[in-house]
PDB file of N, CA and C in Angstrom:
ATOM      1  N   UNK A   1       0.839  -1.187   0.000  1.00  0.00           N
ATOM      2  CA  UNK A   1       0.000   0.000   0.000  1.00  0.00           C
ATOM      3  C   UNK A   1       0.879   1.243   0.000  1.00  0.00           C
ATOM      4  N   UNK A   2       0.309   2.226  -0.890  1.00  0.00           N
ATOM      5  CA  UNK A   2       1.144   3.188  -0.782  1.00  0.00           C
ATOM      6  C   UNK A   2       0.223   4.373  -0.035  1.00  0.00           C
ATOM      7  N   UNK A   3       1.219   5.004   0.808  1.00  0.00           N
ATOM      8  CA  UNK A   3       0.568   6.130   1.649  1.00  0.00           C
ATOM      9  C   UNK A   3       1.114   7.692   0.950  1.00  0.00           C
ATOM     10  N   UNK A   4      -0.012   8.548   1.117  1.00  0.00           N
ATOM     11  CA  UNK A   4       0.066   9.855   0.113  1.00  0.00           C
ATOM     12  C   UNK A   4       0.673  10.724   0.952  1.00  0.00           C
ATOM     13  N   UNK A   5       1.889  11.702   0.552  1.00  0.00           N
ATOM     14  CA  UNK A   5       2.335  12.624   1.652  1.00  0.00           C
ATOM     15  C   UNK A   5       1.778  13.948   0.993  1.00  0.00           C
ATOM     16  N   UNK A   6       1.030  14.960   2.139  1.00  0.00           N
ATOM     17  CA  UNK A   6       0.828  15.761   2.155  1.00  0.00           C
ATOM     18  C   UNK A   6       1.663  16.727   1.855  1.00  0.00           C
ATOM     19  N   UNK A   7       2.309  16.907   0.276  1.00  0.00           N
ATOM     20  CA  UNK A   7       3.301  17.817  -0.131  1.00  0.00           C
ATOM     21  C   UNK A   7       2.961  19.531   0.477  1.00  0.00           C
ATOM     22  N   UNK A   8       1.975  19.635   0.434  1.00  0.00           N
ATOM     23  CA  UNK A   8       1.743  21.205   0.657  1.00  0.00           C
ATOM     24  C   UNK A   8       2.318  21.757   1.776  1.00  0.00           C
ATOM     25  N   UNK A   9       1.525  20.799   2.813  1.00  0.00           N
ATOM     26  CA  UNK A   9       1.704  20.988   4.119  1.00  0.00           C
ATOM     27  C   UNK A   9       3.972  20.714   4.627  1.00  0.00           C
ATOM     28  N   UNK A  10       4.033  19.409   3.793  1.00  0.00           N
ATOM     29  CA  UNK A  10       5.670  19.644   3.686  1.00  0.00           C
ATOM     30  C   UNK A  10       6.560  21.222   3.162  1.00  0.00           C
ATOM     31  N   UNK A  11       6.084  21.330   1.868  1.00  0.00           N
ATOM     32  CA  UNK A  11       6.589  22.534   1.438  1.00  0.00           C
ATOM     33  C   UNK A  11       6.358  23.878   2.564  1.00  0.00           C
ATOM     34  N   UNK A  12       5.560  23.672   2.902  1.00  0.00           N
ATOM     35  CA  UNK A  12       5.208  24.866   3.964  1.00  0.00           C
ATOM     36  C   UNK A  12       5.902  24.940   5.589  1.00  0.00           C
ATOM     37  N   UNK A  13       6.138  23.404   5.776  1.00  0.00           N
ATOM     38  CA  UNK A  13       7.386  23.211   6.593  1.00  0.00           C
ATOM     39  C   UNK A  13       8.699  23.824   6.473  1.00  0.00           C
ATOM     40  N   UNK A  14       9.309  23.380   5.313  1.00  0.00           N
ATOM     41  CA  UNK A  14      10.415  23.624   4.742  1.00  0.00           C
ATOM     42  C   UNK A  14      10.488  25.270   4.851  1.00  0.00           C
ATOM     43  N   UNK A  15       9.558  25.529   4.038  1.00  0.00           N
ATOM     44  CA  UNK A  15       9.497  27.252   3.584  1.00  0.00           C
ATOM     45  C   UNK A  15      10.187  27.916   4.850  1.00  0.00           C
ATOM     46  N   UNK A  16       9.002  27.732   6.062  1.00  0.00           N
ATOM     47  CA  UNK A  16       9.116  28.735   6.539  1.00  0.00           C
ATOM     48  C   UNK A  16      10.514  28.327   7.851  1.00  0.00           C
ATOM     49  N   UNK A  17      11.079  27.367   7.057  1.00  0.00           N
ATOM     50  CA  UNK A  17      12.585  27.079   7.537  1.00  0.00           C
ATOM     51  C   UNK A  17      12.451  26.777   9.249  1.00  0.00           C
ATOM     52  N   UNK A  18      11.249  25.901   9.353  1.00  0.00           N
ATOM     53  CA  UNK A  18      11.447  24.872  10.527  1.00  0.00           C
ATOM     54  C   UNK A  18      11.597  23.657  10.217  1.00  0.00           C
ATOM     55  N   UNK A  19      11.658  23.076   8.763  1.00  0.00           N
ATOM     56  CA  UNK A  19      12.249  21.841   8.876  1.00  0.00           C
ATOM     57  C   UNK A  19      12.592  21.520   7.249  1.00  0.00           C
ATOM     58  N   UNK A  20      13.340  20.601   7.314  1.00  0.00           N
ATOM     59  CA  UNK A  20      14.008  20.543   6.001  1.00  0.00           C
ATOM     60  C   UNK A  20      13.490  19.150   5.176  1.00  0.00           C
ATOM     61  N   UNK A  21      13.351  18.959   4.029  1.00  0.00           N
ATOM     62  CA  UNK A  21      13.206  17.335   3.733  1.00  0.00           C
ATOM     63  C   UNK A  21      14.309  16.501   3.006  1.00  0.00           C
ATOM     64  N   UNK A  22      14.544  15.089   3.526  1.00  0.00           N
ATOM     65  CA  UNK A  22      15.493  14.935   3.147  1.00  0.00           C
ATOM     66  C   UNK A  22      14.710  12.840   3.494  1.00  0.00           C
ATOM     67  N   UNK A  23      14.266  12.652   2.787  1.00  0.00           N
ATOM     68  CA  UNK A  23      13.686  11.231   2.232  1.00  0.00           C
ATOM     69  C   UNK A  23      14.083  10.297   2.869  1.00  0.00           C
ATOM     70  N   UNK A  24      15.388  10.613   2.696  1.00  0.00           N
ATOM     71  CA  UNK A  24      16.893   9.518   2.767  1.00  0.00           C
ATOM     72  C   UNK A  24      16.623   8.842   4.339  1.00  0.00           C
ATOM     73  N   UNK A  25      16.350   9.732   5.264  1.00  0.00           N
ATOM     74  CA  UNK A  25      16.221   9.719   6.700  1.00  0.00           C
ATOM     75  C   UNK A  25      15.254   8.326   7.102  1.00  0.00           C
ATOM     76  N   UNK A  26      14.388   8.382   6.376  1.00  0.00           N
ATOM     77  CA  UNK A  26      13.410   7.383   6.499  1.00  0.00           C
ATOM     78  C   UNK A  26      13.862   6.128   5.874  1.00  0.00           C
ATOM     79  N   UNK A  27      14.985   5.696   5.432  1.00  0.00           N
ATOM     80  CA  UNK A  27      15.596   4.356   5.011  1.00  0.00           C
ATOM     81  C   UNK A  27      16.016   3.662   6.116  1.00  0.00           C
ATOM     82  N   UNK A  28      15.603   4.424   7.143  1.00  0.00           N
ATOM     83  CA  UNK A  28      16.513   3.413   8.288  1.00  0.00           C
ATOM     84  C   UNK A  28      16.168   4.071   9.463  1.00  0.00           C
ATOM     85  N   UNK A  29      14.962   5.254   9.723  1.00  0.00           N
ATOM     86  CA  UNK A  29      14.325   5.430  10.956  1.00  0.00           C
ATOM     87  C   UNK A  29      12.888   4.600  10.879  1.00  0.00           C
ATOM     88  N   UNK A  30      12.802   3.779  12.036  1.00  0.00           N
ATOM     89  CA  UNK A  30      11.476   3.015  12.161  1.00  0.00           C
ATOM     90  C   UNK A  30      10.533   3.481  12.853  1.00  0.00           C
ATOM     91  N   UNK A  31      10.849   5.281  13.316  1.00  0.00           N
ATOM     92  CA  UNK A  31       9.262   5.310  14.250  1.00  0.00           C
ATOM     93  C   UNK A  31       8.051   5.879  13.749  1.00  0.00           C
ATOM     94  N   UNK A  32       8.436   6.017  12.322  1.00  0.00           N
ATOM     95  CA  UNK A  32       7.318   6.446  11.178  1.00  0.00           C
ATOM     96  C   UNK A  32       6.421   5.231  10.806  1.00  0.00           C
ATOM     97  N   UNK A  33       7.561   4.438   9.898  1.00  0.00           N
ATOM     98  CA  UNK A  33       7.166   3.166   9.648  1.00  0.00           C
ATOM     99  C   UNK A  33       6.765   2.419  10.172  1.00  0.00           C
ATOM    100  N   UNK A  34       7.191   2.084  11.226  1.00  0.00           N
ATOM    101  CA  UNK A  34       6.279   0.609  12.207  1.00  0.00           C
ATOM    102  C   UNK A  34       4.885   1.273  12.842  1.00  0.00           C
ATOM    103  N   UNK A  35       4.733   2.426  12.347  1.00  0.00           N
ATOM    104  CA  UNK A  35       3.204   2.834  12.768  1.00  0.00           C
ATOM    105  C   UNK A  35       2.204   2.625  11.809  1.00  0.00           C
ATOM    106  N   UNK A  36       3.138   2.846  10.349  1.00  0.00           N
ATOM    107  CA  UNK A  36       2.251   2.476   9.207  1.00  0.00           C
ATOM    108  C   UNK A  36       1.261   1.571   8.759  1.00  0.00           C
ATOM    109  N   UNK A  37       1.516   0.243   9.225  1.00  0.00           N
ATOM    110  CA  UNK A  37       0.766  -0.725   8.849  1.00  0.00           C
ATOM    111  C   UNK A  37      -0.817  -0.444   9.807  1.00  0.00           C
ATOM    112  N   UNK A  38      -0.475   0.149  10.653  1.00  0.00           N
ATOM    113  CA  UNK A  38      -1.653   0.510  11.975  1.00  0.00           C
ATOM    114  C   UNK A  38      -2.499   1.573  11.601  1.00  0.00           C
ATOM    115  N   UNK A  39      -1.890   2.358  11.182  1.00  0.00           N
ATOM    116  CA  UNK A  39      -2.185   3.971  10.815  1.00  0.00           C
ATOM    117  C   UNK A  39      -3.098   3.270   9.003  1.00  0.00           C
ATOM    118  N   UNK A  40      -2.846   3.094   8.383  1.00  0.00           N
ATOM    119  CA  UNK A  40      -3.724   2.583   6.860  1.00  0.00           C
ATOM    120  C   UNK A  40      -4.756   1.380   7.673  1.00  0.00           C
ATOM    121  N   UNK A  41      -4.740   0.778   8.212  1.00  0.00           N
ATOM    122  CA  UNK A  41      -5.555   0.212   8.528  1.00  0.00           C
ATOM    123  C   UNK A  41      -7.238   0.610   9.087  1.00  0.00           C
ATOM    124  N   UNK A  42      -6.536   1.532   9.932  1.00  0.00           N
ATOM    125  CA  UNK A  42      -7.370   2.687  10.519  1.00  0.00           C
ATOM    126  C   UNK A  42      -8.448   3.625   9.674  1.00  0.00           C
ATOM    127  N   UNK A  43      -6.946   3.746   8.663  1.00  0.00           N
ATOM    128  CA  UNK A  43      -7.247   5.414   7.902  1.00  0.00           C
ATOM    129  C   UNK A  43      -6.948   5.018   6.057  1.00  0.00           C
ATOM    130  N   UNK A  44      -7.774   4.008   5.990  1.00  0.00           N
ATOM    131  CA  UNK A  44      -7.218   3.326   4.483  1.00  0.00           C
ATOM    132  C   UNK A  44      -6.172   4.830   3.425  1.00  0.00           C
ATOM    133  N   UNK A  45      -7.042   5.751   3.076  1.00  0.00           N
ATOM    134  CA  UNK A  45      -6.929   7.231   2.326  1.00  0.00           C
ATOM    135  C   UNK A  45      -5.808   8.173   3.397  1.00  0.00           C
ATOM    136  N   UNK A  46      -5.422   7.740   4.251  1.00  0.00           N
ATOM    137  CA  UNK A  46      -4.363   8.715   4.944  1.00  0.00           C
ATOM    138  C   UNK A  46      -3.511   9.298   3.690  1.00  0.00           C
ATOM    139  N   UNK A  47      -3.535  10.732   4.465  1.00  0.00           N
ATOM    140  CA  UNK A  47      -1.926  11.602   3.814  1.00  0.00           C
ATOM    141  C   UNK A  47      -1.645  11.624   5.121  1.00  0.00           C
ATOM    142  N   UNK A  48      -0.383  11.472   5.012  1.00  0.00           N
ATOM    143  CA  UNK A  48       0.872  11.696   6.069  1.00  0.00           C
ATOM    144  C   UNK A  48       1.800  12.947   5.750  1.00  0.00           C
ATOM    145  N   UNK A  49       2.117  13.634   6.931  1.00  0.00           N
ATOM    146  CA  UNK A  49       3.442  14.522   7.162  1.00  0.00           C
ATOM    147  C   UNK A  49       3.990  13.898   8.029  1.00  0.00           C
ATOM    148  N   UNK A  50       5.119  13.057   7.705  1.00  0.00           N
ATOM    149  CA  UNK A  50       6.012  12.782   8.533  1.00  0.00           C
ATOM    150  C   UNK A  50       7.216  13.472   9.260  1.00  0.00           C
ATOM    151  N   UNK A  51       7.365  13.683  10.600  1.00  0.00           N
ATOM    152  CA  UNK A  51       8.284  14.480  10.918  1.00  0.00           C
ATOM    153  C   UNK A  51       9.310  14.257  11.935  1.00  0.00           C
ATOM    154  N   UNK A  52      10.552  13.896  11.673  1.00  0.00           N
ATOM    155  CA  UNK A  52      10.887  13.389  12.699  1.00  0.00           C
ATOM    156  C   UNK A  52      12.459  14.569  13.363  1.00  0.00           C
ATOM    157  N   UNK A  53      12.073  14.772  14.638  1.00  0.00           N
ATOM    158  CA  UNK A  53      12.832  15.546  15.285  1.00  0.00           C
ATOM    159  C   UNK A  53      14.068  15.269  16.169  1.00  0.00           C
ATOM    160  N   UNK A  54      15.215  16.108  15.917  1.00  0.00           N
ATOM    161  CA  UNK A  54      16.328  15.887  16.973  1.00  0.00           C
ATOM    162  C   UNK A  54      15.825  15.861  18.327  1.00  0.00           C
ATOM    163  N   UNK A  55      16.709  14.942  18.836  1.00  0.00           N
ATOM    164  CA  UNK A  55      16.690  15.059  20.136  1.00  0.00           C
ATOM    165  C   UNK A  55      17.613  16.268  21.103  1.00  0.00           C
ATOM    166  N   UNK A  56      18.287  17.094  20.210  1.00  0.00           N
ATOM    167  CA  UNK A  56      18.809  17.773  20.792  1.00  0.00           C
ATOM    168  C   UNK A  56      18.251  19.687  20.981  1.00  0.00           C
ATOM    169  N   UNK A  57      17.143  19.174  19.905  1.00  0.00           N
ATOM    170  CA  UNK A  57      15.894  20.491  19.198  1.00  0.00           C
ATOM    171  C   UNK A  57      16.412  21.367  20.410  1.00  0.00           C
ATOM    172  N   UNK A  58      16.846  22.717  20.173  1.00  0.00           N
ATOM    173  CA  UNK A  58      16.964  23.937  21.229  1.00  0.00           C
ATOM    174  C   UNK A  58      15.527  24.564  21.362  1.00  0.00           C
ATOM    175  N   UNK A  59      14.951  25.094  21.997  1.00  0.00           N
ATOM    176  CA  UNK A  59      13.542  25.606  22.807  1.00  0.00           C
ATOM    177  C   UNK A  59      12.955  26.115  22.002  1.00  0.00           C
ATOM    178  N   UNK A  60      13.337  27.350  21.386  1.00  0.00           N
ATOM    179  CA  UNK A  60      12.743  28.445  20.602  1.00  0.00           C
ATOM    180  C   UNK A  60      12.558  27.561  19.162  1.00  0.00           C
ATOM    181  N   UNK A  61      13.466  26.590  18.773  1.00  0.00           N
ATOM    182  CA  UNK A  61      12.823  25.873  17.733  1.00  0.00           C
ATOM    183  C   UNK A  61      11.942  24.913  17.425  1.00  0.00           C
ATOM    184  N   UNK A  62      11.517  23.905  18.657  1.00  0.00           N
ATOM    185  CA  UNK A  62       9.995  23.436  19.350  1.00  0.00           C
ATOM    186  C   UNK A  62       9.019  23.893  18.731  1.00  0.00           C
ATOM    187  N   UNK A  63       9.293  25.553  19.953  1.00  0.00           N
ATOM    188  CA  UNK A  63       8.087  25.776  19.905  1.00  0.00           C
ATOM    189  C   UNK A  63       7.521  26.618  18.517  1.00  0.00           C
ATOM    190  N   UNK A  64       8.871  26.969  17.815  1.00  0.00           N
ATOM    191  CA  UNK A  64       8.303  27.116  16.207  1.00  0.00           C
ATOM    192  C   UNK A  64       7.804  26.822  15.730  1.00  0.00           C
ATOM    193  N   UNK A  65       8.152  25.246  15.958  1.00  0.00           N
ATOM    194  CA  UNK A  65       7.361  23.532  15.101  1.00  0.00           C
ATOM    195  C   UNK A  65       6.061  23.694  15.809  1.00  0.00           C
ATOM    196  N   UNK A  66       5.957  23.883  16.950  1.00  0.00           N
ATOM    197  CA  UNK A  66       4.702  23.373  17.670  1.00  0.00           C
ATOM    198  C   UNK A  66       3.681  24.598  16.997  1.00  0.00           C
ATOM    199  N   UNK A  67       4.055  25.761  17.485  1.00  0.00           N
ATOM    200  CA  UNK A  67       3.524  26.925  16.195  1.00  0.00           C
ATOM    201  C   UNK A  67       2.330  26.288  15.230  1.00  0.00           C
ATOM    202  N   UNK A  68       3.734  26.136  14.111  1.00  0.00           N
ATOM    203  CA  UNK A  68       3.130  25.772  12.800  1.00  0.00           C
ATOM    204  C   UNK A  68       2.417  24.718  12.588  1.00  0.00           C
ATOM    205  N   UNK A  69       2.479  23.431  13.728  1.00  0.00           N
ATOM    206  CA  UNK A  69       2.160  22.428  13.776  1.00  0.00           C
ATOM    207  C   UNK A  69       0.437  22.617  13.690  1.00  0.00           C
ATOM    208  N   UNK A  70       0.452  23.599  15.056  1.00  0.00           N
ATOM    209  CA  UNK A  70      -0.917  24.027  15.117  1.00  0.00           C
ATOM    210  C   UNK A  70      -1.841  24.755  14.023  1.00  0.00           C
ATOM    211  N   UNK A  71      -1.333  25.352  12.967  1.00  0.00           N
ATOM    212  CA  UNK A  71      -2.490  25.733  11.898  1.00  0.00           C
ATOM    213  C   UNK A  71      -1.962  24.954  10.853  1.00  0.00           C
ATOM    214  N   UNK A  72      -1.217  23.245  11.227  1.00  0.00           N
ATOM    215  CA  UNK A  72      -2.114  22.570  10.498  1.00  0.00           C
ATOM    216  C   UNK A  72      -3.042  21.888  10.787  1.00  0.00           C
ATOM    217  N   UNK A  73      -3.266  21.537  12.206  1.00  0.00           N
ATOM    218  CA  UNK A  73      -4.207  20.962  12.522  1.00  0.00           C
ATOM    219  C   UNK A  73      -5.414  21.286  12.581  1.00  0.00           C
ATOM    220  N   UNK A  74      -6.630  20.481  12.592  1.00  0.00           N
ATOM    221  CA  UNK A  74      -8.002  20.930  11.825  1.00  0.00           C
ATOM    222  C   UNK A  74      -8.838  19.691  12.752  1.00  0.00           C
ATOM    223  N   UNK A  75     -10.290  19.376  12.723  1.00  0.00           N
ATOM    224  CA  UNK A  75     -11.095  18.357  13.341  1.00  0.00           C
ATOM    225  C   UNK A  75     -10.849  17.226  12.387  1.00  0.00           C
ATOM    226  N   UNK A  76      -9.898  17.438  11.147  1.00  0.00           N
ATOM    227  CA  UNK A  76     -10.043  15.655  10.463  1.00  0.00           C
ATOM    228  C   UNK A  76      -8.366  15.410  10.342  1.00  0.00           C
ATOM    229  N   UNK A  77      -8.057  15.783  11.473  1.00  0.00           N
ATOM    230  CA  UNK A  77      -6.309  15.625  11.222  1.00  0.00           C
ATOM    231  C   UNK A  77      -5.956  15.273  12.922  1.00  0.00           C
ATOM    232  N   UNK A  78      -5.340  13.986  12.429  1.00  0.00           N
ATOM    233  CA  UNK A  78      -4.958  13.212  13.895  1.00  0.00           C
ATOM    234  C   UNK A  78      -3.128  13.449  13.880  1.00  0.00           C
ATOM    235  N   UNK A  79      -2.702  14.317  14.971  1.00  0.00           N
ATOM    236  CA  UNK A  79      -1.676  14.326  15.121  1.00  0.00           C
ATOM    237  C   UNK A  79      -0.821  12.595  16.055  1.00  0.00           C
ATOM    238  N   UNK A  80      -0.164  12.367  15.437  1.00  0.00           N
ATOM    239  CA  UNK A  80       0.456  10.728  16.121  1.00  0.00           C
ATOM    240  C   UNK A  80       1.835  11.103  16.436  1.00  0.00           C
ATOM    241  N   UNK A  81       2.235  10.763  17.555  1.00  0.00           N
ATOM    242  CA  UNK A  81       3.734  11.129  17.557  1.00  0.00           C
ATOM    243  C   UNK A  81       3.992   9.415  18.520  1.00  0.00           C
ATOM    244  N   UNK A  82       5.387   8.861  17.858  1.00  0.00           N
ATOM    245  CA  UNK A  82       5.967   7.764  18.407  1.00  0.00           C
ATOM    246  C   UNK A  82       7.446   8.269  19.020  1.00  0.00           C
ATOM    247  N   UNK A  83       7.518   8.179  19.939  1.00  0.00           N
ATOM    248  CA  UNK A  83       8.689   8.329  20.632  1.00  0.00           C
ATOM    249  C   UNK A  83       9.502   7.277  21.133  1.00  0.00           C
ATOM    250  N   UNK A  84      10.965   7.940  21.502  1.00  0.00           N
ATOM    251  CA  UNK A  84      11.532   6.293  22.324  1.00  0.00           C
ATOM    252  C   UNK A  84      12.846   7.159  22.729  1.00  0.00           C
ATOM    253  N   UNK A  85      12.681   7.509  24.100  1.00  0.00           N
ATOM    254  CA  UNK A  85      13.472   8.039  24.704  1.00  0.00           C
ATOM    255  C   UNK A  85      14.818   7.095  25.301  1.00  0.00           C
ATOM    256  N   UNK A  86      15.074   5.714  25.069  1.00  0.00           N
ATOM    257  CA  UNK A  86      15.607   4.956  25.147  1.00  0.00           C
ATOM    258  C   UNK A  86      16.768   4.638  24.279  1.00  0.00           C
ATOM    259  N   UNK A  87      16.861   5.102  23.076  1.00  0.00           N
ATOM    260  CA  UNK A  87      17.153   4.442  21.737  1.00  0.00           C
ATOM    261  C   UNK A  87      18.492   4.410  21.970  1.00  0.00           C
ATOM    262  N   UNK A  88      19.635   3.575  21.782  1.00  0.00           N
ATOM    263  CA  UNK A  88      21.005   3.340  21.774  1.00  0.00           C
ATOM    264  C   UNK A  88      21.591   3.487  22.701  1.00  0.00           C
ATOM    265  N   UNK A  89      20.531   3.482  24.211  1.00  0.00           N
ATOM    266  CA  UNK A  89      20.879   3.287  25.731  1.00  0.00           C
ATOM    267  C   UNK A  89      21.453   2.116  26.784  1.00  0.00           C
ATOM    268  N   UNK A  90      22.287   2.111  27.745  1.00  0.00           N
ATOM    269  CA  UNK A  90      22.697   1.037  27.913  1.00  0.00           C
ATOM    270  C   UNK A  90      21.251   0.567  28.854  1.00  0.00           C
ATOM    271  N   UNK A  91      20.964  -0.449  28.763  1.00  0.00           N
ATOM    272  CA  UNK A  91      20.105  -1.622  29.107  1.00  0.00           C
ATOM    273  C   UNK A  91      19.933  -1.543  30.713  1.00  0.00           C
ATOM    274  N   UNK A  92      20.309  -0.625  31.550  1.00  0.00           N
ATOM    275  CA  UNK A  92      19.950  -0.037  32.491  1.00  0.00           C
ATOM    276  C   UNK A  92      19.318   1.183  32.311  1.00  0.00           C
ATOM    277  N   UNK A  93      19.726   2.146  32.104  1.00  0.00           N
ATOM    278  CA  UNK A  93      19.165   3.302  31.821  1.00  0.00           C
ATOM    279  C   UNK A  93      17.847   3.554  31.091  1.00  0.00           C
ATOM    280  N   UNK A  94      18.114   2.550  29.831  1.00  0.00           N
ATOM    281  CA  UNK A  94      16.994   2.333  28.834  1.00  0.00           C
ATOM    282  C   UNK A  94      15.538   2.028  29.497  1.00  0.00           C
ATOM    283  N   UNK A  95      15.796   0.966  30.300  1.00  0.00           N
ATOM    284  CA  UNK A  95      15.128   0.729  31.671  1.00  0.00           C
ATOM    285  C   UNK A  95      14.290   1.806  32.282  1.00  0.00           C
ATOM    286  N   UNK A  96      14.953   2.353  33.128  1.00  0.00           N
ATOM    287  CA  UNK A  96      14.841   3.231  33.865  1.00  0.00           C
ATOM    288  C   UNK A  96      13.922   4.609  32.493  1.00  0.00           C
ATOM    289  N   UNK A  97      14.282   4.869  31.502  1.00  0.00           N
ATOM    290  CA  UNK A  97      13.807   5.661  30.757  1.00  0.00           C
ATOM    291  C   UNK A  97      12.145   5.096  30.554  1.00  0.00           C
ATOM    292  N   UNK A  98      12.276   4.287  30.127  1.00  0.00           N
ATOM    293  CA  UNK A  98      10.791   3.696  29.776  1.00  0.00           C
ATOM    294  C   UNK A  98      10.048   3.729  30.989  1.00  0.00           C
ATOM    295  N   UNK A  99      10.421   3.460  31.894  1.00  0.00           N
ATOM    296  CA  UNK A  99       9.644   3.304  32.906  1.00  0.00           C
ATOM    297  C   UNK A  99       8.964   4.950  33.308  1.00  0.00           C
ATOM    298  N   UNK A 100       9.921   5.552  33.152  1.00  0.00           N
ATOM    299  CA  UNK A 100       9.609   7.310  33.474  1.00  0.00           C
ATOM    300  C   UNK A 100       8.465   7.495  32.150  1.00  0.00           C
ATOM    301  N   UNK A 101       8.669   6.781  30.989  1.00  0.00           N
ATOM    302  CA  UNK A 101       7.487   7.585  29.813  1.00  0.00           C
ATOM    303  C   UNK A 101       6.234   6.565  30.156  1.00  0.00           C
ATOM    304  N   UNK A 102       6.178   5.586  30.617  1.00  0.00           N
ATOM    305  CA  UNK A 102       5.035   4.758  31.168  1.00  0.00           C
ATOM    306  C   UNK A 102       4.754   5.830  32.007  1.00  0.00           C
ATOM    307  N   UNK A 103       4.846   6.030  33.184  1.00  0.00           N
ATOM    308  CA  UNK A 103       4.384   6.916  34.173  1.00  0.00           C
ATOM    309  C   UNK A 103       3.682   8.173  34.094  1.00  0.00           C
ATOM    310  N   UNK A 104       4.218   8.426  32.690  1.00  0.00           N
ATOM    311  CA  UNK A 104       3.987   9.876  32.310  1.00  0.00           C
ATOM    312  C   UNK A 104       2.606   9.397  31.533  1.00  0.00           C
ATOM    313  N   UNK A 105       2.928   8.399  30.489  1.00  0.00           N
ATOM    314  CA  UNK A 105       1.423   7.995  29.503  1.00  0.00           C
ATOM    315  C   UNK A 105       0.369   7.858  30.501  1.00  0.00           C
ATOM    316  N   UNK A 106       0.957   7.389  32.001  1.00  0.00           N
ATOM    317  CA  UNK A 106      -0.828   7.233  32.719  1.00  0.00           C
ATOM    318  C   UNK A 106      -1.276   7.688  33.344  1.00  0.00           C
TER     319      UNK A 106
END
């Protein structure tokens, strides 16, 4: 199945120089993809903006994203965000991380 990306809404990312596109990124990040099969199931006709952010994002550029984020959102637009505050952690910590975003989800 192929899923439709919302070029407009990308270009308008880009534009106003809070985020850049670059395809390539998604050959080998999975927290877009392993949502996919879930997300078409749901939403057969989905367009997607996929967006995936540093972890090192400085403040004032957040809340840029979060900004713009907001006039795209509308009553037929489900914002999804997959996180994993864990990723390339040693197996203690990683631990200990998850357990803090459980706590927080409930």
């Amino acid at each position: 199945t192929t899923v439709s990306l919302d070029a407009t809404a990308v270009e308008r990312l880009v534009r106003s120089k809070i985020a850049t596109s670059d395809p390539r990124i998604f050959q080998t990040e999975h927290g877009v993809g392993a949502l996919m099969p879930f997300l078409i199931e749901t939403f057969p006709r989905v367009t997607i903006v996929p967006i995936v952010i540093r972890p090192d994002i400085p403040m004032h550029e957040a809340e840029r994203l979060s900004a713009e984020l907001k006039t795209l959102l509308d009553k037929d637009t489900l914002l999804l965000v997959s996180s994993d505050f864990s990723h390339y952690l040693p197996e203690r910590i990683a631990f200990q991380k998850d357990t803090q975003t459980l706590r927080a989800l409930h």
